[in-house]
N, C-alpha and C. Protein backbone atom coordinates (compact mmCIF):
# COMPACT_ATOMS: atom_id res chain seq x y z
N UNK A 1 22.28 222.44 158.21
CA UNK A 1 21.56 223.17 157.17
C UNK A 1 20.23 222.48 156.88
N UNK A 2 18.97 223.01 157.15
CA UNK A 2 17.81 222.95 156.78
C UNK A 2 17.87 222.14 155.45
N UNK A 3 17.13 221.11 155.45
CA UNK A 3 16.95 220.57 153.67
C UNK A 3 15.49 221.21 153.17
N UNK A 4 15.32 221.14 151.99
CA UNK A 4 14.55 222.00 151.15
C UNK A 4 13.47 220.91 150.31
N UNK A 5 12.18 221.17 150.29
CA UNK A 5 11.24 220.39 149.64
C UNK A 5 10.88 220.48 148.27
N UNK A 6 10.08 219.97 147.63
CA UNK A 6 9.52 220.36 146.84
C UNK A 6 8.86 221.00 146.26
N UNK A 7 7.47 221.83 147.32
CA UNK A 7 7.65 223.02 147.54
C UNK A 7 8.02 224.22 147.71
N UNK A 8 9.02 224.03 148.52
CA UNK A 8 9.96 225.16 148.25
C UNK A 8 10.61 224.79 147.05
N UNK A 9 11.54 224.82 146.20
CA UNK A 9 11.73 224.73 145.33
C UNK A 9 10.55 225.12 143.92
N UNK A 10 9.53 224.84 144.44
CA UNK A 10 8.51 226.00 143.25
C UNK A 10 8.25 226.85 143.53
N UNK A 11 8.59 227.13 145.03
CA UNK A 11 8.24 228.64 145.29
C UNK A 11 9.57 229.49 144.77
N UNK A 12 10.55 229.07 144.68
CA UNK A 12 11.90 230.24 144.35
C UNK A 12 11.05 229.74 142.70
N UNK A 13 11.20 228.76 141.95
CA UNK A 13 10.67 228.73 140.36
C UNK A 13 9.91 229.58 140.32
N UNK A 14 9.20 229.77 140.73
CA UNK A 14 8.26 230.94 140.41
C UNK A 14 8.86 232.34 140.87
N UNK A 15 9.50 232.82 141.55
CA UNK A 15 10.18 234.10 141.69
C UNK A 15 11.09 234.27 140.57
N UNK A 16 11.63 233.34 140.01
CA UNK A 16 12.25 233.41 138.70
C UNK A 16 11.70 234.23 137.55
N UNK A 17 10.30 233.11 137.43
CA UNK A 17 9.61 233.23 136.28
C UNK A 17 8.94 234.98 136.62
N UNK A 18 8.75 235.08 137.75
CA UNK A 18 8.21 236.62 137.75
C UNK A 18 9.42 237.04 137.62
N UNK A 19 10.48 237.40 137.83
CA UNK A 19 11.37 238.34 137.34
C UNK A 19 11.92 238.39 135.92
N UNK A 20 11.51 237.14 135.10
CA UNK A 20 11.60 237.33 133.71
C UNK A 20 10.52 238.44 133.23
N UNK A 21 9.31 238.04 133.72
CA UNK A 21 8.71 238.97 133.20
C UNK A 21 8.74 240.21 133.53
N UNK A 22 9.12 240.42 134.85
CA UNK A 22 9.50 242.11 135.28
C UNK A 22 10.80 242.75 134.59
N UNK A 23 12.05 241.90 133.67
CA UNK A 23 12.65 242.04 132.76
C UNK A 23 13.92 242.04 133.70
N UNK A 24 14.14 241.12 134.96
CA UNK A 24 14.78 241.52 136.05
C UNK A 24 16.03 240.46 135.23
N UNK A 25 15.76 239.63 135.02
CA UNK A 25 16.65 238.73 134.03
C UNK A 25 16.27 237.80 133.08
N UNK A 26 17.21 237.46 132.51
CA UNK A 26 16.58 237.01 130.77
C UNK A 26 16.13 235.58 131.19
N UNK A 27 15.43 235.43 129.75
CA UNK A 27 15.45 233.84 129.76
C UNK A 27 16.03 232.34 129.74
N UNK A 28 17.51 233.07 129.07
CA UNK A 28 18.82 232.03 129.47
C UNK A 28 19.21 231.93 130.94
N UNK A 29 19.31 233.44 131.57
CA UNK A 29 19.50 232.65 132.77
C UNK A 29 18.33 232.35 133.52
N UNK A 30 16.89 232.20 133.37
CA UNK A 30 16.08 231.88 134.19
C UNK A 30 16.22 229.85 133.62
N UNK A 31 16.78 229.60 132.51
CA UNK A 31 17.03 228.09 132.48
C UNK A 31 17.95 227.84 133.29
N UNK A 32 19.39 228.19 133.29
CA UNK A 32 20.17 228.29 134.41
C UNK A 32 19.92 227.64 135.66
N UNK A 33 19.30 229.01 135.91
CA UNK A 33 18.90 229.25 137.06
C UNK A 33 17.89 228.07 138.01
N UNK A 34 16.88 227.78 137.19
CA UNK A 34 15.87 226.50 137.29
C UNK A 34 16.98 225.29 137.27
N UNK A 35 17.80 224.84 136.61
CA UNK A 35 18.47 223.99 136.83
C UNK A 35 19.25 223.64 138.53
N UNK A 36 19.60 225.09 138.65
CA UNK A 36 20.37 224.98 140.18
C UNK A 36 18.85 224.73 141.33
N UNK A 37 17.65 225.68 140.91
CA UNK A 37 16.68 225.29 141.98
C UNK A 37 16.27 223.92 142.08
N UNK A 38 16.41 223.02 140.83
CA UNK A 38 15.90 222.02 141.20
C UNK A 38 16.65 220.83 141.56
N UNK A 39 18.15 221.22 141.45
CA UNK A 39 18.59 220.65 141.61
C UNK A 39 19.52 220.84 143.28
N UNK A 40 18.49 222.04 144.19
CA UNK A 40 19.25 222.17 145.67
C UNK A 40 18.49 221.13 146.45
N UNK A 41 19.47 220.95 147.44
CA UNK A 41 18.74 220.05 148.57
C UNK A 41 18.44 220.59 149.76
N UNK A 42 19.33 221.91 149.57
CA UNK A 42 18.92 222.97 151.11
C UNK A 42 18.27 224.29 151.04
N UNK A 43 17.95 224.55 152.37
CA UNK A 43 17.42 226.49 151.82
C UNK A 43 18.50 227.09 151.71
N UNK A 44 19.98 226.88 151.72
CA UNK A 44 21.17 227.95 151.39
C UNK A 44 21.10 227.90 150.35
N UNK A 45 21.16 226.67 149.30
CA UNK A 45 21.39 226.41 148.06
C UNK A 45 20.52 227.59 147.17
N UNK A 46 18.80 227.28 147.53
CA UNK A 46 17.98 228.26 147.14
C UNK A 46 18.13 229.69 147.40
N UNK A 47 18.83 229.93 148.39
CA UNK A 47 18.83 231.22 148.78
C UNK A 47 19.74 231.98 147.75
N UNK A 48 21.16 231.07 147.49
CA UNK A 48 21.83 231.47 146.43
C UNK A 48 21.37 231.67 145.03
N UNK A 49 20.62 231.09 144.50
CA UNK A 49 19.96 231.67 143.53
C UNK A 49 19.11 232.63 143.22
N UNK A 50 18.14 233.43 144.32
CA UNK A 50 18.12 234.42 144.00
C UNK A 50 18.32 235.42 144.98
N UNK A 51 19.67 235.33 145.49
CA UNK A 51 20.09 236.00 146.04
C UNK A 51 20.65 237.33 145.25
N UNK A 52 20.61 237.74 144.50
CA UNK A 52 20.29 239.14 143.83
C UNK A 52 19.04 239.27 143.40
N UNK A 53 17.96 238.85 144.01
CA UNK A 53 16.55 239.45 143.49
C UNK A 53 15.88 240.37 144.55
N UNK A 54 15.44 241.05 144.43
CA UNK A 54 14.29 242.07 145.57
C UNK A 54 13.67 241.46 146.52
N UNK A 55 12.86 240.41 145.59
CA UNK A 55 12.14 239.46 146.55
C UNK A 55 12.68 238.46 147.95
N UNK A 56 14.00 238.33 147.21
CA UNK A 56 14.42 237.21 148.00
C UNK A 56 16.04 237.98 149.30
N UNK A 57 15.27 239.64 149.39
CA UNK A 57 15.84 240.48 150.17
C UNK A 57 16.05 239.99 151.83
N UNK A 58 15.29 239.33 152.04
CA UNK A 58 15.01 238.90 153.82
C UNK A 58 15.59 237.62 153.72
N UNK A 59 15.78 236.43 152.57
CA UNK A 59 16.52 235.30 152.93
C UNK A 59 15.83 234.15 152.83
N UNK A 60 15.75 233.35 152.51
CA UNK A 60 14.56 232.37 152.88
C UNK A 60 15.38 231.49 154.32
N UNK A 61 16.74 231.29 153.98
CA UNK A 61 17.64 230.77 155.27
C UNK A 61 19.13 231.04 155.13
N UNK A 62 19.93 230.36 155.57
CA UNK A 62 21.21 231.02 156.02
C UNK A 62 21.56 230.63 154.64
N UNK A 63 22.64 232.20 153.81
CA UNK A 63 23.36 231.90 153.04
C UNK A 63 24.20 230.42 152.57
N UNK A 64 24.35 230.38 151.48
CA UNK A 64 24.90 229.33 151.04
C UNK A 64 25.65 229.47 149.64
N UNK A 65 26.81 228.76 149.24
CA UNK A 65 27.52 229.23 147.80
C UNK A 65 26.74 228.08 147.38
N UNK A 66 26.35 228.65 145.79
CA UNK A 66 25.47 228.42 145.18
C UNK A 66 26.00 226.61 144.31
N UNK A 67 25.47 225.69 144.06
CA UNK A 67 25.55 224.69 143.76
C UNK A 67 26.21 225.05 141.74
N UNK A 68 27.22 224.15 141.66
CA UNK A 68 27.37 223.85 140.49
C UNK A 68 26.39 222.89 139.56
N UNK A 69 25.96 223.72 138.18
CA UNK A 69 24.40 223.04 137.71
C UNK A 69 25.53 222.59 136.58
N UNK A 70 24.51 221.16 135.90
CA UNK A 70 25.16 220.44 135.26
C UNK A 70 23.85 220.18 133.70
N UNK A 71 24.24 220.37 132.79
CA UNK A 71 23.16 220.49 131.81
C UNK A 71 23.43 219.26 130.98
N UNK A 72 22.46 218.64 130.66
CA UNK A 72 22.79 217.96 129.23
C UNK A 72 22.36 218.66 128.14
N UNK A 73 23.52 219.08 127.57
CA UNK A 73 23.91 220.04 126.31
C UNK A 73 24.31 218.83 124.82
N UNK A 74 23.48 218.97 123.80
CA UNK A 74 23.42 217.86 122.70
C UNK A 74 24.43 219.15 121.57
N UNK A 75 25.58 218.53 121.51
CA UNK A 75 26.74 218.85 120.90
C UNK A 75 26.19 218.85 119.10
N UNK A 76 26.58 219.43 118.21
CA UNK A 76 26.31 219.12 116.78
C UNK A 76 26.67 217.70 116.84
N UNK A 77 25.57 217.30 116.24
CA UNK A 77 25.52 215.58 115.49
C UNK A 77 25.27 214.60 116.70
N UNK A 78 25.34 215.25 118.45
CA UNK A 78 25.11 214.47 119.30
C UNK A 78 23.28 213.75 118.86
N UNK A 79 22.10 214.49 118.33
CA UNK A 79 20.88 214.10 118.47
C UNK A 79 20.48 214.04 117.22
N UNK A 80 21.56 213.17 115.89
CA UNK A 80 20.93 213.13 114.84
C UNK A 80 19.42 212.84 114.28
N UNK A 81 18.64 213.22 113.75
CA UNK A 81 17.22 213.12 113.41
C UNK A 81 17.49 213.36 112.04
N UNK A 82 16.86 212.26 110.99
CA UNK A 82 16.79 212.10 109.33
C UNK A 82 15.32 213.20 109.57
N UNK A 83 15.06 213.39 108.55
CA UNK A 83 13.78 214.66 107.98
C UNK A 83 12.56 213.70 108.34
N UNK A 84 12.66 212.59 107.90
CA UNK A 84 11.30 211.88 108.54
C UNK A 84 11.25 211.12 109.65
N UNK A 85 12.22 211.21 110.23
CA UNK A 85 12.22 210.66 111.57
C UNK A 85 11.22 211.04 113.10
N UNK A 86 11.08 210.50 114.02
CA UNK A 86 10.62 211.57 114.88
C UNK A 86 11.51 211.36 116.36
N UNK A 87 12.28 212.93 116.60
CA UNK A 87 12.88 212.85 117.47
C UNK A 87 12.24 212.91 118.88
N UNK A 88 12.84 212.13 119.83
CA UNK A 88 12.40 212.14 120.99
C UNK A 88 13.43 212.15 122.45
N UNK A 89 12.58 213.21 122.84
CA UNK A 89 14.13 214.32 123.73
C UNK A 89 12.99 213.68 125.19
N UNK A 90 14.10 213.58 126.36
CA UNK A 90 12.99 213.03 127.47
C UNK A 90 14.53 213.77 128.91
N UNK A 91 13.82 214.42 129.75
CA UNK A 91 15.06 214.58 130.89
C UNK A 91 15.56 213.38 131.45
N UNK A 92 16.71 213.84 131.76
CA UNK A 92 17.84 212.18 132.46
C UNK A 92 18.03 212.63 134.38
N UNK A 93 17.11 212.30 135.19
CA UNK A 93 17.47 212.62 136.75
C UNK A 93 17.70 213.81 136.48
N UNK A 94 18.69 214.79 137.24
CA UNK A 94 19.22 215.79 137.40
C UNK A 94 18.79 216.77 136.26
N UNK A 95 19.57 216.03 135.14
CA UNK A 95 20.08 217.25 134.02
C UNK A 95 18.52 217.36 133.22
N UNK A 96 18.88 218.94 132.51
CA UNK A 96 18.20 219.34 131.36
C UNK A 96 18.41 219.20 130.03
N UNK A 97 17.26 219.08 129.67
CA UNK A 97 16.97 219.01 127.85
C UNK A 97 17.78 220.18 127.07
N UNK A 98 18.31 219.68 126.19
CA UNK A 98 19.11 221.39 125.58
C UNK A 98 19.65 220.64 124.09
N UNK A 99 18.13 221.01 123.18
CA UNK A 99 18.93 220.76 122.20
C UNK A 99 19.43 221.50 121.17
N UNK A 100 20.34 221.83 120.67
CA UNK A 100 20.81 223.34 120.41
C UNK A 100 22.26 223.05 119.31
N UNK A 101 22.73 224.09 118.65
CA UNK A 101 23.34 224.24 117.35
C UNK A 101 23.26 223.54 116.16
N UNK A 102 23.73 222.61 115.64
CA UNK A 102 23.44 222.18 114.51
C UNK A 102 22.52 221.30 114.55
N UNK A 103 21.68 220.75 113.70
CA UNK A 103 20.96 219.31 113.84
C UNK A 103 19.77 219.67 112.97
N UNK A 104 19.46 218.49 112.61
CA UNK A 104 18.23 218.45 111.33
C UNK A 104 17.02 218.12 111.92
N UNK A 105 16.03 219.29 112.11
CA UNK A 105 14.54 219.32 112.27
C UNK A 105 13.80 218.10 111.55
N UNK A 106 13.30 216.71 112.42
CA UNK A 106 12.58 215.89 112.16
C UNK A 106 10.98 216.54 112.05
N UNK A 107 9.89 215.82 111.48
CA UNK A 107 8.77 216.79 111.06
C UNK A 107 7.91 216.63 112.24
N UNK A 108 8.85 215.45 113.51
CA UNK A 108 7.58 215.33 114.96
C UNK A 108 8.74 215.44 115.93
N UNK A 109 8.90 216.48 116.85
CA UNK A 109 9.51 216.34 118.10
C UNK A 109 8.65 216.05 119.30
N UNK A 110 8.80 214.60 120.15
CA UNK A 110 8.42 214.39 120.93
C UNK A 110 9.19 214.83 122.43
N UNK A 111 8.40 215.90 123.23
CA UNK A 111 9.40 215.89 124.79
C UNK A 111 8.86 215.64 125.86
N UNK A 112 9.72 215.20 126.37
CA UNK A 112 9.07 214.68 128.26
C UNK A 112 9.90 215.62 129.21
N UNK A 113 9.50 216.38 129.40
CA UNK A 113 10.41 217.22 130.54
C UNK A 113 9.88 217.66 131.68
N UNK A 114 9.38 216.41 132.31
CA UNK A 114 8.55 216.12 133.50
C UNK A 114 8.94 216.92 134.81
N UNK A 115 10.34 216.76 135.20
CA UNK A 115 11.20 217.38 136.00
C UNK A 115 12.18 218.33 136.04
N UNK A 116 12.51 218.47 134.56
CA UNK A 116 13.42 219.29 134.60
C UNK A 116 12.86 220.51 133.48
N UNK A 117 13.80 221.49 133.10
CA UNK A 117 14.00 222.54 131.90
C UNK A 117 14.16 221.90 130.47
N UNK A 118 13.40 222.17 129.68
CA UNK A 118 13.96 221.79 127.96
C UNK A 118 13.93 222.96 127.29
N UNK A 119 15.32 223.23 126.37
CA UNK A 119 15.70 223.95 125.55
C UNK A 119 15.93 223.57 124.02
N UNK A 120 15.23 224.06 123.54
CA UNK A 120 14.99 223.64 121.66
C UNK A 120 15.25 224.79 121.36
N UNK A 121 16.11 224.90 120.44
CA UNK A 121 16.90 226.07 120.20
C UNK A 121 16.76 225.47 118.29
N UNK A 122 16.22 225.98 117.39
CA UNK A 122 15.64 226.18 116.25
C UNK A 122 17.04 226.81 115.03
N UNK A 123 17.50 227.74 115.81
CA UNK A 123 18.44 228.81 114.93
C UNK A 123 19.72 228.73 113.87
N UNK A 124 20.12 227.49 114.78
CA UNK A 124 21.27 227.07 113.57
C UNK A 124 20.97 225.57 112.82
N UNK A 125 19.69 225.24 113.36
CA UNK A 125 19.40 223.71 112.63
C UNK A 125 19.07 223.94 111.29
N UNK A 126 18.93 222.78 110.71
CA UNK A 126 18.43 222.53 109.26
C UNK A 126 17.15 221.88 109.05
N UNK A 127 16.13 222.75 108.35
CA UNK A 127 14.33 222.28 108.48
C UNK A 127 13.98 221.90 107.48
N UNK A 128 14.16 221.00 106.65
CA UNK A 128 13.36 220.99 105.25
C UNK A 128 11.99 220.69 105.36
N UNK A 129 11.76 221.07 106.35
CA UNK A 129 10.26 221.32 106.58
C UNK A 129 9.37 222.62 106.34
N UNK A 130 8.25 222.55 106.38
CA UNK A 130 7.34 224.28 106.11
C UNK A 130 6.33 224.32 107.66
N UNK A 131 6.50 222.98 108.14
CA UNK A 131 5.57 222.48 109.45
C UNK A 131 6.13 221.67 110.23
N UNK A 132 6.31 221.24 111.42
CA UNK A 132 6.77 220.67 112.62
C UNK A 132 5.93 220.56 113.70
N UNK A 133 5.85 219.49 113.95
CA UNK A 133 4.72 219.30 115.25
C UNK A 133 5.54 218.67 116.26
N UNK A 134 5.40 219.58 117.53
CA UNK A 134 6.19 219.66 118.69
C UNK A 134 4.92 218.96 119.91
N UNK A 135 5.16 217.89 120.47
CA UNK A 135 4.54 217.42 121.60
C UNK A 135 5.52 217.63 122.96
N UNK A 136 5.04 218.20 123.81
CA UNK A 136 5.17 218.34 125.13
C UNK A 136 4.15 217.74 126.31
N UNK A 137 5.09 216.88 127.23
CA UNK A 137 4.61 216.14 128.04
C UNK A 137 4.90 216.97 129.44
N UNK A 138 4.25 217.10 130.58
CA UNK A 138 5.07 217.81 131.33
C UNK A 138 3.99 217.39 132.59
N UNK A 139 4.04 216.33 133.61
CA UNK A 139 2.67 216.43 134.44
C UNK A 139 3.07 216.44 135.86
N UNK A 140 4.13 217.35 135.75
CA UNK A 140 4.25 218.09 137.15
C UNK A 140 4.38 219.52 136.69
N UNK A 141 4.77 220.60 138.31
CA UNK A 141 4.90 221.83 137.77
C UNK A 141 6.18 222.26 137.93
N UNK A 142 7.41 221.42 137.27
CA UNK A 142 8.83 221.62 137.84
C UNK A 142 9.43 221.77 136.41
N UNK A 143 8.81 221.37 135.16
CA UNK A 143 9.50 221.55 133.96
C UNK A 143 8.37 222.41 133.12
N UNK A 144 9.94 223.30 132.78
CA UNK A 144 9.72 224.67 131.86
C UNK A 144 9.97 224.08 130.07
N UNK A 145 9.49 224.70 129.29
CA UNK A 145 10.27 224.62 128.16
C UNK A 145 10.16 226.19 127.02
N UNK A 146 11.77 225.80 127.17
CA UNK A 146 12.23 227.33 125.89
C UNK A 146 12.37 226.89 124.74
N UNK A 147 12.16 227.77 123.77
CA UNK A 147 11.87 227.50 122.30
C UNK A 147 12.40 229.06 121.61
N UNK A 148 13.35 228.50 121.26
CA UNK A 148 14.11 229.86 120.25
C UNK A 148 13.93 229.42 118.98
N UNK A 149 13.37 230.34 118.25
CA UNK A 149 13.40 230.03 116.50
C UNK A 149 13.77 231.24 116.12
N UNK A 150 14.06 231.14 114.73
CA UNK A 150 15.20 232.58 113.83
C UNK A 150 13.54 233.39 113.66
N UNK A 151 14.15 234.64 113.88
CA UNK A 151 13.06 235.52 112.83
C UNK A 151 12.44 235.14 111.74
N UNK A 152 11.10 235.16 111.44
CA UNK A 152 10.63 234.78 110.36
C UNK A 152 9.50 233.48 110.29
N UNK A 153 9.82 232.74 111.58
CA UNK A 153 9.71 231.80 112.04
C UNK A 153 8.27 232.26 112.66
N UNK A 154 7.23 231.15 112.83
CA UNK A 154 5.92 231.37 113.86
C UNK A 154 6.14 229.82 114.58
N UNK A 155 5.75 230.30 116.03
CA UNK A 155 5.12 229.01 116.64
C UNK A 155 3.58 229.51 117.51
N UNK A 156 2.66 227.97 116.99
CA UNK A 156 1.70 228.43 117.70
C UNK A 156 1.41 227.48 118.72
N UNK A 157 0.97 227.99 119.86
CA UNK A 157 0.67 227.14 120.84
C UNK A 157 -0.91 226.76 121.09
N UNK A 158 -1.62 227.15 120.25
CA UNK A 158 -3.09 226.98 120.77
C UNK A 158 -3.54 225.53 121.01
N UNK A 159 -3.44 224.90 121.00
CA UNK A 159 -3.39 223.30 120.82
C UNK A 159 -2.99 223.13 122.38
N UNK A 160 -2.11 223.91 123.38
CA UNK A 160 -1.24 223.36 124.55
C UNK A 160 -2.64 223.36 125.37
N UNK A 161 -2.58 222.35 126.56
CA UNK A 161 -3.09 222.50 127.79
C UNK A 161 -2.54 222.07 128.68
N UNK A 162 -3.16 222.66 130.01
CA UNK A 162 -2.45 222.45 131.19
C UNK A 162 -2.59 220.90 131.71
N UNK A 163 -1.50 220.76 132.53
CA UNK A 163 -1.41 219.35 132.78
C UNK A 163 -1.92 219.10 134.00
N UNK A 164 -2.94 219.93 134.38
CA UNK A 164 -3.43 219.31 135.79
C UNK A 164 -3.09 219.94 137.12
N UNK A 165 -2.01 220.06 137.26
CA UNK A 165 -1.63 220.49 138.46
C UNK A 165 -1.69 222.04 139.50
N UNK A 166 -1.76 222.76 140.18
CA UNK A 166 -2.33 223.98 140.82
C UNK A 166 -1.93 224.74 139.59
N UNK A 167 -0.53 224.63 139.94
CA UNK A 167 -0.29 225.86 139.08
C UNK A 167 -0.33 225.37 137.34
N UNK A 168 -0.94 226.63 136.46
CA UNK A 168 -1.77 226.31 135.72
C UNK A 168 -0.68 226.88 134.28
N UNK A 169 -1.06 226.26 133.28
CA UNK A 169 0.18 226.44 131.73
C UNK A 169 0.31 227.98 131.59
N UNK A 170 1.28 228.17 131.07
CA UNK A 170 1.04 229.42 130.80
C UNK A 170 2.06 229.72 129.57
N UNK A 171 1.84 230.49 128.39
CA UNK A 171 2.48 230.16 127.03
C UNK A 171 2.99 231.65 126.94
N UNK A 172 4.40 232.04 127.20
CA UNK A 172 4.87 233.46 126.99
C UNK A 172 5.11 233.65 125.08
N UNK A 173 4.29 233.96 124.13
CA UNK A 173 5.04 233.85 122.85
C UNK A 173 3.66 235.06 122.41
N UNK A 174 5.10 236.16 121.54
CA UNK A 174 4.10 237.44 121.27
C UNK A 174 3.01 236.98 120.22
N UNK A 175 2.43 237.94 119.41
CA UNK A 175 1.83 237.42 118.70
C UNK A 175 2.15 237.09 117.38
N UNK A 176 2.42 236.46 116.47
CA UNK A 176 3.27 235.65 115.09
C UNK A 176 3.00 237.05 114.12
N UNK A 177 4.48 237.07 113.80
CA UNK A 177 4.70 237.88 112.24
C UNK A 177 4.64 237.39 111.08
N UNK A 178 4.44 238.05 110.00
CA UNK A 178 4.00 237.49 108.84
C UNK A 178 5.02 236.33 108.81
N UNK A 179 4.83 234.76 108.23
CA UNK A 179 5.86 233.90 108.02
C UNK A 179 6.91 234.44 106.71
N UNK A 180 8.13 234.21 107.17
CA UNK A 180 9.20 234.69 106.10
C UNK A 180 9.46 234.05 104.47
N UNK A 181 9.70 233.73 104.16
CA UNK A 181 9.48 232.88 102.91
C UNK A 181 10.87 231.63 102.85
N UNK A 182 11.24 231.49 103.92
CA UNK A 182 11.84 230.75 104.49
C UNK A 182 11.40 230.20 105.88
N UNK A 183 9.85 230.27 106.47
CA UNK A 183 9.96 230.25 107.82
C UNK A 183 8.86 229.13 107.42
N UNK A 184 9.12 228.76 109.02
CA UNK A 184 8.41 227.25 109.42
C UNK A 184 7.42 227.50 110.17
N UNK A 185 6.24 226.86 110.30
CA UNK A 185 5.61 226.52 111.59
C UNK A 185 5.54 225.61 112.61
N UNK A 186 5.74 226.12 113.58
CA UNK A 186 6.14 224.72 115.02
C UNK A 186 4.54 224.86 115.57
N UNK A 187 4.07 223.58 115.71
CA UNK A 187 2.68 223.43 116.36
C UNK A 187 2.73 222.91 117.38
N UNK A 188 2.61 223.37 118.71
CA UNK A 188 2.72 222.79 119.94
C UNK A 188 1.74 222.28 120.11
N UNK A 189 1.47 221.04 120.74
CA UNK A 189 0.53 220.58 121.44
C UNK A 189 1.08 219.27 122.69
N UNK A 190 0.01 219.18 123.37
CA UNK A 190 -0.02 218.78 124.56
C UNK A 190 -0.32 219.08 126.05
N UNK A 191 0.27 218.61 126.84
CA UNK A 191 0.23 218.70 128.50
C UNK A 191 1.21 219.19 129.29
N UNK A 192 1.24 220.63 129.77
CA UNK A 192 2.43 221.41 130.01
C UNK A 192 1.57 221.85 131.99
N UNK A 193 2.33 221.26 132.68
CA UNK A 193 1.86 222.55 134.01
C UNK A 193 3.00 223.41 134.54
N UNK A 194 4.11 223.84 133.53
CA UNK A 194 4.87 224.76 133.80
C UNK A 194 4.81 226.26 133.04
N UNK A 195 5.93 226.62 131.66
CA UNK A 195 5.55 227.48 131.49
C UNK A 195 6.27 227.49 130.56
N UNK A 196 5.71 227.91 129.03
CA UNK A 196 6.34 227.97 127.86
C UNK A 196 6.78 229.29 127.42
N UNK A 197 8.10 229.39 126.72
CA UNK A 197 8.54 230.87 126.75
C UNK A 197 9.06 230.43 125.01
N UNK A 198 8.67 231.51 124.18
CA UNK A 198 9.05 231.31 123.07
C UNK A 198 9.74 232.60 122.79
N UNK A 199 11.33 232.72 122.19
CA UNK A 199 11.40 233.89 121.81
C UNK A 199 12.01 233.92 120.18
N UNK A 200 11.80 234.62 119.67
CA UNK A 200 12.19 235.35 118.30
C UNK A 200 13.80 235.99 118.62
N UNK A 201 14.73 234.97 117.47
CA UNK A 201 15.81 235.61 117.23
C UNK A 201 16.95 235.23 116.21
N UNK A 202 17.68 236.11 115.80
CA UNK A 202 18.39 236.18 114.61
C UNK A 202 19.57 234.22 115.09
């Protein structure tokens, strides 16, 4: 079996990211999904992942069953942060950033998700904040980062720039609804050469 580069491997990332936006599949599984691409070592491996897409109709190489992806998932109370603290989330080899259900919004999240996917998931945490400043480090083009906040909620990204590399930042987040009288602002800034996806939800 053919082994698979680094290159390749941004070339299926990016067939991903276009089929999010063609609405071909969501954004949970395009994290997923990025997890198994970056984590194949062959063209079967890749082939299995989007092996239900249009694009990837002709094969890139001989079938292959698709690799078991392994996440680092931060359990309630696994990534405690006090209100003035500043948390700092960074990828480990393999696995992805995922920090998600309960946990208390520090007023600075620092991330490094150089290589892999990060998931900040907003919805069931606790903010006694009205503002949050989110830094993203990212100076390759292999890490994505998702950002779910509750309705009501704005994040702005104008502050982000690209980190250099061909392929260039790109910030998926509609345009902000009135803030709720409970809602926060997340201020992104930094160095991203992947691709930021923000979505709005209950």
């Amino acid at each position: 079996m053919l082994r698979a580069g680094d290159r390749d491997r941004e070339r299926i990332a990016e067939m991903l990211r276009l089929a999010v936006g063609e609405g071909r599949i969501s954004v949970d599984e395009l994290t997923e999904r990025l997890d198994r691409v970056y984590g194949a070592r062959t063209f079967g491996e890749l082939d299995a992942v989007v092996a239900d897409l249009p694009e990837a109709a002709g094969g890139l190489s001989r079938p292959a069953a698709p690799p078991v992806s392994r996440s680092h998932s931060s359990a309630p109370g696994s990534q405690p942060a006090l209100p003035g603290d500043v948390l700092r989330l960074h990828t480990r080899g393999t696995r992805a950033i995922r920090q998600v259900g309960r946990w208390t919004v520090p007023r600075q999240i620092i991330v490094d998700c150089t290589w892999r996917t990060a998931v900040i998931d907003f919805r069931q945490a606790a903010c006694p904040h009205r503002e949050v400043d989110m830094r993203v480090e990212c100076h390759s083009p292999f890490g994505d980062v998702i950002i779910r906040v509750p309705i009501g909620w704005q994040v702005v990204s104008e502050e982000m720039t690209s980190g250099g590399w061909v392929r260039l930042l790109r910030v998926h987040n509609r345009p902000p609804e009135p803030l709720g009288p409970d809602g926060v602002v997340v201020r992104l800034s930094g160095h991203i050469s992947g691709d930021v996806w923000v979505r709005y939800r209950r």
